[in-house]
C-alpha atoms as a PDB file:
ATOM      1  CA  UNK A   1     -14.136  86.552   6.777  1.00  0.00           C
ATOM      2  CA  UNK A   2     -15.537  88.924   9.220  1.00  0.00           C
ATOM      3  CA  UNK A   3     -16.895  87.969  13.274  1.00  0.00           C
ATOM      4  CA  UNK A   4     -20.463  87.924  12.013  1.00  0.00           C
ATOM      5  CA  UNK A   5     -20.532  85.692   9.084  1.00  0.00           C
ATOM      6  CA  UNK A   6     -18.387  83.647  11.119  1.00  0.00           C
ATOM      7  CA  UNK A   7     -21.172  83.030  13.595  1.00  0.00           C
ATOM      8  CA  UNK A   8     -23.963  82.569  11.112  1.00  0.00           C
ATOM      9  CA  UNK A   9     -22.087  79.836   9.887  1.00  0.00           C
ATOM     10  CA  UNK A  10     -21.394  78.187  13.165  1.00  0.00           C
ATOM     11  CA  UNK A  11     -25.284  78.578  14.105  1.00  0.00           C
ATOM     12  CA  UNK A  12     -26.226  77.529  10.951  1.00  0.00           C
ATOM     13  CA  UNK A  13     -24.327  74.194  11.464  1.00  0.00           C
ATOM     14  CA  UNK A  14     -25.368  73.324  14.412  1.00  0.00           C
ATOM     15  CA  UNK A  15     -29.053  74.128  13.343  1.00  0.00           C
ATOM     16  CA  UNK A  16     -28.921  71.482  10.571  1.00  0.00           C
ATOM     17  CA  UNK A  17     -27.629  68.358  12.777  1.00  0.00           C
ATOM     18  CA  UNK A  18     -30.152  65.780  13.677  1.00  0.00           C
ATOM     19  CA  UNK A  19     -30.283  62.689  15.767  1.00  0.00           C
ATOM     20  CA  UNK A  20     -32.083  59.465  14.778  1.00  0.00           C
ATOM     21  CA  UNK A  21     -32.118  56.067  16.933  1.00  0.00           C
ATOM     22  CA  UNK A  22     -29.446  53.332  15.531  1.00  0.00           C
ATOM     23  CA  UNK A  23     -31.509  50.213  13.835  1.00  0.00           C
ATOM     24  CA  UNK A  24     -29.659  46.883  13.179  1.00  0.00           C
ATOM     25  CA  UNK A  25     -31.338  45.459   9.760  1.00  0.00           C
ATOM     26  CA  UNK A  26     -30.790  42.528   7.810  1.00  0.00           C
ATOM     27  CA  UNK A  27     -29.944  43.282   4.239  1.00  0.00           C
ATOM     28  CA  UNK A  28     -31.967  41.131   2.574  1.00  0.00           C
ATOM     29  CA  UNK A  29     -30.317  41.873  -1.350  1.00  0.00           C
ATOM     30  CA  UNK A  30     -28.724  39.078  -3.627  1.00  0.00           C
ATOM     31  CA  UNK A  31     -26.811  39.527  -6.678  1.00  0.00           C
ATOM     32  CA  UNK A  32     -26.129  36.686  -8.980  1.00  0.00           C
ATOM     33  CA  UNK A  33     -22.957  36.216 -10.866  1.00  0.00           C
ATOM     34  CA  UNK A  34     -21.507  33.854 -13.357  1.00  0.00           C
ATOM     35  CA  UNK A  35     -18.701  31.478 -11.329  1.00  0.00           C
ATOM     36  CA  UNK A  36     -17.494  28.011 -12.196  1.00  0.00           C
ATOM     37  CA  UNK A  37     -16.567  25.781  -8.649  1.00  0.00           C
ATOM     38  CA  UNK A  38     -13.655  23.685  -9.343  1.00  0.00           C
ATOM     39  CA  UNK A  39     -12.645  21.343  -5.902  1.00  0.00           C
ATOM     40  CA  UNK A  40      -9.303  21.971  -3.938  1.00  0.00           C
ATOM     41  CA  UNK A  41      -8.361  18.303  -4.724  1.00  0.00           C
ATOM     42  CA  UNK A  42      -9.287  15.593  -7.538  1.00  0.00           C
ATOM     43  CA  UNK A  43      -8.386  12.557  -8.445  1.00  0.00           C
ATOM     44  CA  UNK A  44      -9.248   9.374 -10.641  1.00  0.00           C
ATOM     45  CA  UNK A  45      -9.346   6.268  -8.391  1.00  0.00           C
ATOM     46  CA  UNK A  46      -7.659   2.919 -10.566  1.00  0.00           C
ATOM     47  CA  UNK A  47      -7.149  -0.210  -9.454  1.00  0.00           C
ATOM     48  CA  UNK A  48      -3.529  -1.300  -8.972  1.00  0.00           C
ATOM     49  CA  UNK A  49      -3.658  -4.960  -9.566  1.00  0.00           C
ATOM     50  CA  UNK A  50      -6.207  -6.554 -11.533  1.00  0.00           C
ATOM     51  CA  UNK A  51      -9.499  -8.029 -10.009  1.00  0.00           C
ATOM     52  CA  UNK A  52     -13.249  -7.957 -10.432  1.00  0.00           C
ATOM     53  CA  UNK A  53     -15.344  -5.944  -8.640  1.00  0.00           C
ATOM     54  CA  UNK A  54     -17.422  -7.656  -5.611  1.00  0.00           C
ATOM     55  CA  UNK A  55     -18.505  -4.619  -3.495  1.00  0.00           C
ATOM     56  CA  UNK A  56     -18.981  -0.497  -4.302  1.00  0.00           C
ATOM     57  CA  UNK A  57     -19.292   0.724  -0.561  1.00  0.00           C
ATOM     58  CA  UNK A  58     -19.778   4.536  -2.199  1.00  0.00           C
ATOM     59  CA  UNK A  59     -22.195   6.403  -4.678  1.00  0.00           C
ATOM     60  CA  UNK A  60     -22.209  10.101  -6.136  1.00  0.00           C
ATOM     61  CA  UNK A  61     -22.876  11.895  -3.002  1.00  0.00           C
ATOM     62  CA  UNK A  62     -20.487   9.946  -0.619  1.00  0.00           C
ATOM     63  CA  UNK A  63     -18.931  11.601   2.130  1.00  0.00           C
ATOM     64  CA  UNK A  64     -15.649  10.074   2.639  1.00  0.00           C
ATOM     65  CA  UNK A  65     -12.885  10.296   4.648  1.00  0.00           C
ATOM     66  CA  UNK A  66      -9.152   9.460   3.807  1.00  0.00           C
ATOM     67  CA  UNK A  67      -8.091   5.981   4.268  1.00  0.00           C
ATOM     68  CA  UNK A  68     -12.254   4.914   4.079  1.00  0.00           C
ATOM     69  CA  UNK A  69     -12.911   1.703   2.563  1.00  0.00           C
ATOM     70  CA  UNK A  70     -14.498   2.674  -0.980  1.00  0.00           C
ATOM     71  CA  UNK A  71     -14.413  -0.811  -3.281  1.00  0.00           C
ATOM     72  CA  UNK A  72     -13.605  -4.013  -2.988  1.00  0.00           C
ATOM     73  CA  UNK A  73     -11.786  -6.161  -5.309  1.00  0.00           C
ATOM     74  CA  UNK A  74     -11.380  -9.939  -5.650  1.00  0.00           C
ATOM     75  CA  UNK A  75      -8.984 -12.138  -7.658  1.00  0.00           C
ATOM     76  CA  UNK A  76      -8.906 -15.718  -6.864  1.00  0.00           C
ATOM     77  CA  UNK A  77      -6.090 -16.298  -8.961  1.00  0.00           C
ATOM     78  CA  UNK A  78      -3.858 -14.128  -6.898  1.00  0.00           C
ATOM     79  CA  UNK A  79      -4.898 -16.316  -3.753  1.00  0.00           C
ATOM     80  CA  UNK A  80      -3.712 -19.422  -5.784  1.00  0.00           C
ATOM     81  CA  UNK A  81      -0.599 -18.162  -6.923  1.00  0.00           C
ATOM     82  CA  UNK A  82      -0.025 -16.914  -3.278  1.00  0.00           C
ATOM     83  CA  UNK A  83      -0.791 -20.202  -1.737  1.00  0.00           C
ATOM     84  CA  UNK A  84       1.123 -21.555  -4.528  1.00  0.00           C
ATOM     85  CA  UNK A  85       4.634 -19.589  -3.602  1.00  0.00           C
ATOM     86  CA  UNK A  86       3.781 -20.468   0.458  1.00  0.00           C
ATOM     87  CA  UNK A  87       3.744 -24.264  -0.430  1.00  0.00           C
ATOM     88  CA  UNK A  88       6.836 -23.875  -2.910  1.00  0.00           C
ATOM     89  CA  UNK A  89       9.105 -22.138   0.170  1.00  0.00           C
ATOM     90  CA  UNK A  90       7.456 -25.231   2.631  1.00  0.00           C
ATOM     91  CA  UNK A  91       8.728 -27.593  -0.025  1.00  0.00           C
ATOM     92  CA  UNK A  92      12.502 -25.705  -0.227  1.00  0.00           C
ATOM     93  CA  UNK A  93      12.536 -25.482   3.619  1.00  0.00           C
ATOM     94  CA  UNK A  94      11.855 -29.310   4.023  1.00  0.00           C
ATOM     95  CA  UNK A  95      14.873 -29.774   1.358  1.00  0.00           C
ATOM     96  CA  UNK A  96      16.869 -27.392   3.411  1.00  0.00           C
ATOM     97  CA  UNK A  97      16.308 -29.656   6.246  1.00  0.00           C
ATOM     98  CA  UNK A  98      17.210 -32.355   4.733  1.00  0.00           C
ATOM     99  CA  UNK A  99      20.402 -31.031   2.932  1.00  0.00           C
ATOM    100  CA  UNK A 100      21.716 -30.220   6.626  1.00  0.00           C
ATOM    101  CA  UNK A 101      20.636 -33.660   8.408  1.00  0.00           C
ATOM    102  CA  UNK A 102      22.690 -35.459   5.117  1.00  0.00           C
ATOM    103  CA  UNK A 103      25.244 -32.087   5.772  1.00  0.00           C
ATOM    104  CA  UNK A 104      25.758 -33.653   9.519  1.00  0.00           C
ATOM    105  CA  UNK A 105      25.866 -37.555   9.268  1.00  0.00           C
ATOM    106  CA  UNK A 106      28.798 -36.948   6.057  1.00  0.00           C
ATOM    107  CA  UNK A 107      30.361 -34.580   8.555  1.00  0.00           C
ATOM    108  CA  UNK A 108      30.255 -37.079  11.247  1.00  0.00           C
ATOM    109  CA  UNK A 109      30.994 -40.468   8.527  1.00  0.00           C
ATOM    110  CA  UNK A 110      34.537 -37.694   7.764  1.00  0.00           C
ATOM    111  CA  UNK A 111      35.277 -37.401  11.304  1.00  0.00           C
ATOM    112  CA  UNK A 112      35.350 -40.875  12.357  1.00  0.00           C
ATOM    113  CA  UNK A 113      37.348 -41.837   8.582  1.00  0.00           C
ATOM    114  CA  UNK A 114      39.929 -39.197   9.908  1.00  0.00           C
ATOM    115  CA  UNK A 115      39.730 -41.090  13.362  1.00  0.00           C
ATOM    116  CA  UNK A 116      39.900 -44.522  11.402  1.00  0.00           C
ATOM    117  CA  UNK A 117      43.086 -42.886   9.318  1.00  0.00           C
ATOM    118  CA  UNK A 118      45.211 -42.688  12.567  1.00  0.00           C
ATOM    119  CA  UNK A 119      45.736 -46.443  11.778  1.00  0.00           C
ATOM    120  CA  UNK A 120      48.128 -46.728   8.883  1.00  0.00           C
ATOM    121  CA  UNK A 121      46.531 -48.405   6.128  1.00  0.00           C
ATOM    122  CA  UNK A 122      42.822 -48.627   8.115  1.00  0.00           C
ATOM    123  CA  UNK A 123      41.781 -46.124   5.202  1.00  0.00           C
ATOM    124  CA  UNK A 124      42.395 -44.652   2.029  1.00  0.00           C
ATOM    125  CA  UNK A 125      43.726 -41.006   1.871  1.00  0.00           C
ATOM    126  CA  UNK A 126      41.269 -40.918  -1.032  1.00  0.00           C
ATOM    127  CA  UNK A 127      38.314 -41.823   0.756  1.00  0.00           C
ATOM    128  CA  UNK A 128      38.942 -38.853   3.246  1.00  0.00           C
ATOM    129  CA  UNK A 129      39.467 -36.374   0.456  1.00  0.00           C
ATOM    130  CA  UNK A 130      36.014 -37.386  -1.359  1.00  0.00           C
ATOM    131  CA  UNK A 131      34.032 -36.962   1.940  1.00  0.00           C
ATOM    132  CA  UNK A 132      35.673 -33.793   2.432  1.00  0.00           C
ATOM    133  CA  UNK A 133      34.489 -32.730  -0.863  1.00  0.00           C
ATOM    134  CA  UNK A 134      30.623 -34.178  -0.359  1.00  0.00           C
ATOM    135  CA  UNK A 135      31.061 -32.155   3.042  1.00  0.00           C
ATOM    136  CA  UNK A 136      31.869 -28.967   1.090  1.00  0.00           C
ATOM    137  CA  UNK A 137      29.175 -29.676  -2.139  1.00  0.00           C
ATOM    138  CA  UNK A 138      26.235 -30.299   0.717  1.00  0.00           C
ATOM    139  CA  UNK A 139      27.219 -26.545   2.500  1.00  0.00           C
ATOM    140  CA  UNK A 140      27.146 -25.209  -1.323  1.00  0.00           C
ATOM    141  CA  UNK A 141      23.763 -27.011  -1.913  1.00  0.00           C
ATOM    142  CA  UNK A 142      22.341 -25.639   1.429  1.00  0.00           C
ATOM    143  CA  UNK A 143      23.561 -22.333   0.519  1.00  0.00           C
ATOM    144  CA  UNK A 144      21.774 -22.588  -2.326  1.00  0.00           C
ATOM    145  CA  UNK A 145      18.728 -24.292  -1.065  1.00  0.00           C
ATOM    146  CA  UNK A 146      19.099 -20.922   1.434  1.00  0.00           C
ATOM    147  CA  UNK A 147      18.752 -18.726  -1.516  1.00  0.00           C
ATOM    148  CA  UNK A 148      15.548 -20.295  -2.980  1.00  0.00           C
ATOM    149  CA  UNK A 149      13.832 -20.600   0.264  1.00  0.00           C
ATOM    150  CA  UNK A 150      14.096 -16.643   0.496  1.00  0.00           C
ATOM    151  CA  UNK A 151      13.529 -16.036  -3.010  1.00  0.00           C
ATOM    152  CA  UNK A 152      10.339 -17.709  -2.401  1.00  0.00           C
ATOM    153  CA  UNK A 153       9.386 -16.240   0.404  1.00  0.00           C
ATOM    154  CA  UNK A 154      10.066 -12.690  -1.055  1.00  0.00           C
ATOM    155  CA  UNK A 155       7.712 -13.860  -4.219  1.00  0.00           C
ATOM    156  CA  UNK A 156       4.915 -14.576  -1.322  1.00  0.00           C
ATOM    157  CA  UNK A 157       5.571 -11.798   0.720  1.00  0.00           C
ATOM    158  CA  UNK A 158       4.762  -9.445  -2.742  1.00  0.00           C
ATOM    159  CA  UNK A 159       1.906 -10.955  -3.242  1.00  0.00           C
ATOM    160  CA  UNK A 160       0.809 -10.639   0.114  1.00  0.00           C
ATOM    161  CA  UNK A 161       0.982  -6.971  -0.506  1.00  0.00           C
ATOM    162  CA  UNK A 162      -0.601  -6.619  -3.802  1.00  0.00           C
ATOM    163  CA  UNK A 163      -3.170  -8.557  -2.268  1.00  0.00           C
ATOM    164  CA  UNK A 164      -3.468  -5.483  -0.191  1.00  0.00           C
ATOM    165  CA  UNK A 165      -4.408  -3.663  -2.994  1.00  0.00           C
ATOM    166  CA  UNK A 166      -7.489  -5.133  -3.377  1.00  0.00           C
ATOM    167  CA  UNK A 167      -9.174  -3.054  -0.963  1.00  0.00           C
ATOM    168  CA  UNK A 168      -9.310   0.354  -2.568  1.00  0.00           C
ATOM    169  CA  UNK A 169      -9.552   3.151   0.198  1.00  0.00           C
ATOM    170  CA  UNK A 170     -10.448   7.067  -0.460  1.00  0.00           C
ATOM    171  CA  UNK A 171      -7.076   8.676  -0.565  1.00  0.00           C
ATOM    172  CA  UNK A 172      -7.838  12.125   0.902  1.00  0.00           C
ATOM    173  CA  UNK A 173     -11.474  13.493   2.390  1.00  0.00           C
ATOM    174  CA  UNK A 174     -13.728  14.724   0.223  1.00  0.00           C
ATOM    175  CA  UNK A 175     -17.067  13.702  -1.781  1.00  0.00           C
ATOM    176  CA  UNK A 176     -17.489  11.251  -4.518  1.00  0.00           C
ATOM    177  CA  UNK A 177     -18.686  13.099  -7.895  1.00  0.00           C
ATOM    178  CA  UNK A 178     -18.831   9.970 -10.441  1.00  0.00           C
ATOM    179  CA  UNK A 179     -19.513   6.611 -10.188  1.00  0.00           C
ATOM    180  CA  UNK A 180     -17.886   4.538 -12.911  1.00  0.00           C
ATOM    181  CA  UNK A 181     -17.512   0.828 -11.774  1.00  0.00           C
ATOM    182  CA  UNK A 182     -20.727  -1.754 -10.467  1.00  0.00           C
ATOM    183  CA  UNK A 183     -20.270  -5.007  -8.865  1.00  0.00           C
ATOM    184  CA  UNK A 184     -19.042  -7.991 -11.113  1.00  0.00           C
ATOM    185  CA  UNK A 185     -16.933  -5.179 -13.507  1.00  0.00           C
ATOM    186  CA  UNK A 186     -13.376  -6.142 -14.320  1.00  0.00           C
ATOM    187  CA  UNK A 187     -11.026  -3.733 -12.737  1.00  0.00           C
ATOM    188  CA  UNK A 188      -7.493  -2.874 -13.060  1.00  0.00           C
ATOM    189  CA  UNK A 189      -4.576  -0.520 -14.069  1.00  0.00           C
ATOM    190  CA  UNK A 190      -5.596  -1.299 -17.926  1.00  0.00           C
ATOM    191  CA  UNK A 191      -8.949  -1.346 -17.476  1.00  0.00           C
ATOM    192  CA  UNK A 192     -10.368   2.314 -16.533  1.00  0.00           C
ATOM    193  CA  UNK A 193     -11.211   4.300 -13.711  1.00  0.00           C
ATOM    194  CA  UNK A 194     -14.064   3.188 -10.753  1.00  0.00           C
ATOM    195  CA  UNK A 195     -14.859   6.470  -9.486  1.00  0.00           C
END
């Protein structure tokens, strides 16, 4: 390439540029495509005890937040059997009571037969040896009474918490999509899903 043609195509270049003025524009173009949404999370709500339904606080559409109350649940016959295990651990607590007062006067009847047995003759070497074997039967007994009483109160403490379960909360954020359950329904692990 020679000097000249260099030049013409240097001129010719710088000839050819033009400026124009910089416009911001919306693009106003939409394109529509086939997609399916799924959500991040889903989940069946069940009841975990048994109960009917007294109160849906949520309907398709629901915004909820985790830990939100969403149904509630009653079952009577969980109260009952709840109040029933309270009164049955008053009932073993009284006999626990009373198992230690008779525990204490046969402890103090042995002491003062032992006292008494200073004396020859004053008493029986048998009559010490049965009272020391009431003393020992009545600390079995209240050990055993000891056992019941908790037994009984672990019995009412589980029912406390599956009481618990009769408020049904939402278990992460989110929306509710279906509404299966209305007020009066039964409800429970068996019987289907409620949203």
């Amino acid at each position: 390439m020679n000097a000249r043609n260099l030049i013409f195509l240097v001129s010719t270049l710088a000839a050819a540029q033009e400026t124009t003025a910089v416009v911001t524009k919306v693009i106003d173009r939409k394109l529509k495509l086939p997609a399916e949404i799924l959500p991040y999370q889903s989940v069946d709500i069940v009841a975990r005890v048994q109960g009917f339904v007294e109160r849906v606080i949520v309907d398709r559409g629901s915004i909820v937040h985790q830990g939100e109350l969403l149904i509630e649940l009653k079952a009577p016959e969980m109260k009952a059997q709840l109040a029933e295990h309270e009164a049955k651990a008053l009932a073993i607590e009284s006999q626990r009571a009373e198992a230690e007062a008779k525990q204490a006067a046969m402890e103090a009847t042995l002491n003062r037969l032992k006292e008494a047995a200073k004396t020859p003759g004053a008493i029986a070497a048998n009559e010490i040896v049965q009272y020391e074997k009431g003393v020992e039967a009545q600390k079995a007994l209240i050990r055993s009474i000891q056992t019941q009483a908790a037994a009984a109160r672990a019995s009412a403490s589980a029912l406390n918490e599956m009481l618990e379960y009769l408020d049904i909360s939402a278990p992460f954020d989110g929306i509710i999509t279906e509404r299966k359950v209305h007020p009066g329904a039964l409800a429970g692990p068996t019987a289907g899903m409620l949203l």
